[in-house]
Protein backbone atom coordinates (compact mmCIF):
# COMPACT_ATOMS: atom_id res chain seq x y z
CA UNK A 1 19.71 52.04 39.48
CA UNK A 2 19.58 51.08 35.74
CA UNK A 3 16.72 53.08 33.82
CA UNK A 4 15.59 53.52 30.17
CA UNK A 5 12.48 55.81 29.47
CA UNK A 6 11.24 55.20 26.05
CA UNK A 7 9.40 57.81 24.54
CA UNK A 8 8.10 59.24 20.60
CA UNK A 9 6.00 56.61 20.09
CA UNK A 10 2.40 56.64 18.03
CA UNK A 11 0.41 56.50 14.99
CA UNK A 12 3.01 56.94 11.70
CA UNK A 13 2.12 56.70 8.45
CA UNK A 14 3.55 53.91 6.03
CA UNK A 15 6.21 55.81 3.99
CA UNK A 16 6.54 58.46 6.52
CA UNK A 17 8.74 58.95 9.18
CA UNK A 18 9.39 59.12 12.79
CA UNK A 19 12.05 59.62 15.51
CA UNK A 20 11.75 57.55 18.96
CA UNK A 21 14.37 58.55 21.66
CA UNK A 22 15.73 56.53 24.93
CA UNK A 23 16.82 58.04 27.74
CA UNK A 24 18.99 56.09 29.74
CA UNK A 25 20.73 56.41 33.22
CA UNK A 26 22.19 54.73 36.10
CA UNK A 27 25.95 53.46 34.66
CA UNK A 28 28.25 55.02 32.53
CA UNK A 29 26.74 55.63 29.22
CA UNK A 30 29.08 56.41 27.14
CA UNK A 31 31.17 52.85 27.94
CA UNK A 32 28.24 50.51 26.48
CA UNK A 33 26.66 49.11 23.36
CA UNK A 34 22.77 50.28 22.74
CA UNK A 35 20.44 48.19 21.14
CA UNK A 36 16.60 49.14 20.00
CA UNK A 37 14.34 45.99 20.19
CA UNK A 38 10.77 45.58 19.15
CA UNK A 39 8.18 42.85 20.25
CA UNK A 40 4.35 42.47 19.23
CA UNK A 41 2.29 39.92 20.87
CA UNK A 42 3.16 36.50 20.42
CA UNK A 43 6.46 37.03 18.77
CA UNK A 44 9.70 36.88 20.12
CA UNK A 45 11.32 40.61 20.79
CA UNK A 46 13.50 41.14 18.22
CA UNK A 47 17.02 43.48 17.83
CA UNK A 48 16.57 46.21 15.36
CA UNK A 49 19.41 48.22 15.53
CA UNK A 50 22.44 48.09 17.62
CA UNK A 51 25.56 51.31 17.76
CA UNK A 52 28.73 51.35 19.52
CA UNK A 53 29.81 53.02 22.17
CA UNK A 54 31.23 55.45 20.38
CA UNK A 55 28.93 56.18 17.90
CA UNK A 56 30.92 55.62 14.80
CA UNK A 57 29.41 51.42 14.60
CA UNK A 58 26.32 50.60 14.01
CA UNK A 59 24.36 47.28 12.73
CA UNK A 60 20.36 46.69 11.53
CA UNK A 61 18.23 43.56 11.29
CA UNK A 62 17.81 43.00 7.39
CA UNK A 63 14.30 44.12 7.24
CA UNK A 64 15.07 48.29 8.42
CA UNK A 65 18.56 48.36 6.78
CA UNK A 66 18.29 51.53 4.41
CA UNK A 67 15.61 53.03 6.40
CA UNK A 68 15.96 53.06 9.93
CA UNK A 69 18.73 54.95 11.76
CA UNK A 70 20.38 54.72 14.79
CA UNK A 71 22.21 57.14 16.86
CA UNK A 72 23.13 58.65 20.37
CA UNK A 73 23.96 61.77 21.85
CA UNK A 74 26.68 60.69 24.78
CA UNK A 75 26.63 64.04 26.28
CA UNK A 76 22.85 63.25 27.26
CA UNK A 77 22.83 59.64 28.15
CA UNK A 78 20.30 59.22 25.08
CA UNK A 79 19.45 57.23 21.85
CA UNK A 80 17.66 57.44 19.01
CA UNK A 81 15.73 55.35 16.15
CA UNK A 82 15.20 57.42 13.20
CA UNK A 83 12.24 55.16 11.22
CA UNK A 84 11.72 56.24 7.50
CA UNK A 85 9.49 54.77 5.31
CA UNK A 86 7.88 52.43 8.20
CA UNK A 87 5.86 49.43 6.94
CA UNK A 88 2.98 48.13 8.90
CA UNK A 89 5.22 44.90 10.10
CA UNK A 90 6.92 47.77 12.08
CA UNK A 91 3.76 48.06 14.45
CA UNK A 92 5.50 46.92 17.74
CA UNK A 93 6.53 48.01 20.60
CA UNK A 94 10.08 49.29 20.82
CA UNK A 95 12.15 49.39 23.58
CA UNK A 96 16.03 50.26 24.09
CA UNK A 97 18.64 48.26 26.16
CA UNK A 98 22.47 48.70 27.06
CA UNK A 99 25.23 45.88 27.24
CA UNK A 100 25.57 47.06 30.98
CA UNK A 101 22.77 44.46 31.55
CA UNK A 102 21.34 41.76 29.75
CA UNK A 103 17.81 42.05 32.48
CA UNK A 104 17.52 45.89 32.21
CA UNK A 105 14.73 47.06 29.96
CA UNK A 106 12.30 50.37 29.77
CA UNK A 107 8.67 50.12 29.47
CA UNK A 108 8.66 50.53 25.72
CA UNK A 109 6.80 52.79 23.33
CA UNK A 110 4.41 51.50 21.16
CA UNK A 111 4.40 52.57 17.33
CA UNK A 112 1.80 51.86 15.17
CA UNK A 113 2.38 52.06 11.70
CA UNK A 114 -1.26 52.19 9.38
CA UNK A 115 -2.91 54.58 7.17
């Protein structure tokens, strides 16, 4: 069974920074593409940050390129979204997703980005 627990989420700071972290499990981890998404009411989700299976590719929606990050640890089936210098168009929730399966998605974690 495909899972993806979502978790780091909160209240961050414009200009600060924050780490969210997917855990995923249930196919071969280290074999697929991971993606970070992020959807706020009304809007269509929307693909943040994608990285390879290997690590060593990685791609970013215009609006985070510079100061998001994404990685993964394929040793422990995780990934991560480093966020520096959020802005408050950031508020969403993010979730994380694998090119195992186009259906699959955790609950999300909701980030909140205001002073």
């Amino acid at each position: 069974q495909v899972r993806f627990v979502e978790s780091g989420g909160g209240l961050v700071q414009p200009g600060g920074s924050w780490r969210l972290s997917c855990a995923a499990s249930g196919f071969t981890f280290s074999s697929y593409n991971m993606m970070w998404h992020r959807q706020t009411p009304g809007k269509e989700r929307e693909l943040v940050a994608a990285i390879s299976p290997d690590g060593r590719m990685t791609n970013y929606v215009d609006s985070v390129k510079g100061r998001f990050t994404i990685s993964r640890d394929n040793a422990k089936n995780t990934v991560d979204l480093q966020m520096n210098s959020p802005k408050p168009d950031g508020t969403a929730v993010y979730s994380c997703r694998s090119s195992y399966s186009s259906s699959q998605w955790g609950q999300g974690t909701q980030v909140t980005v205001s002073s």
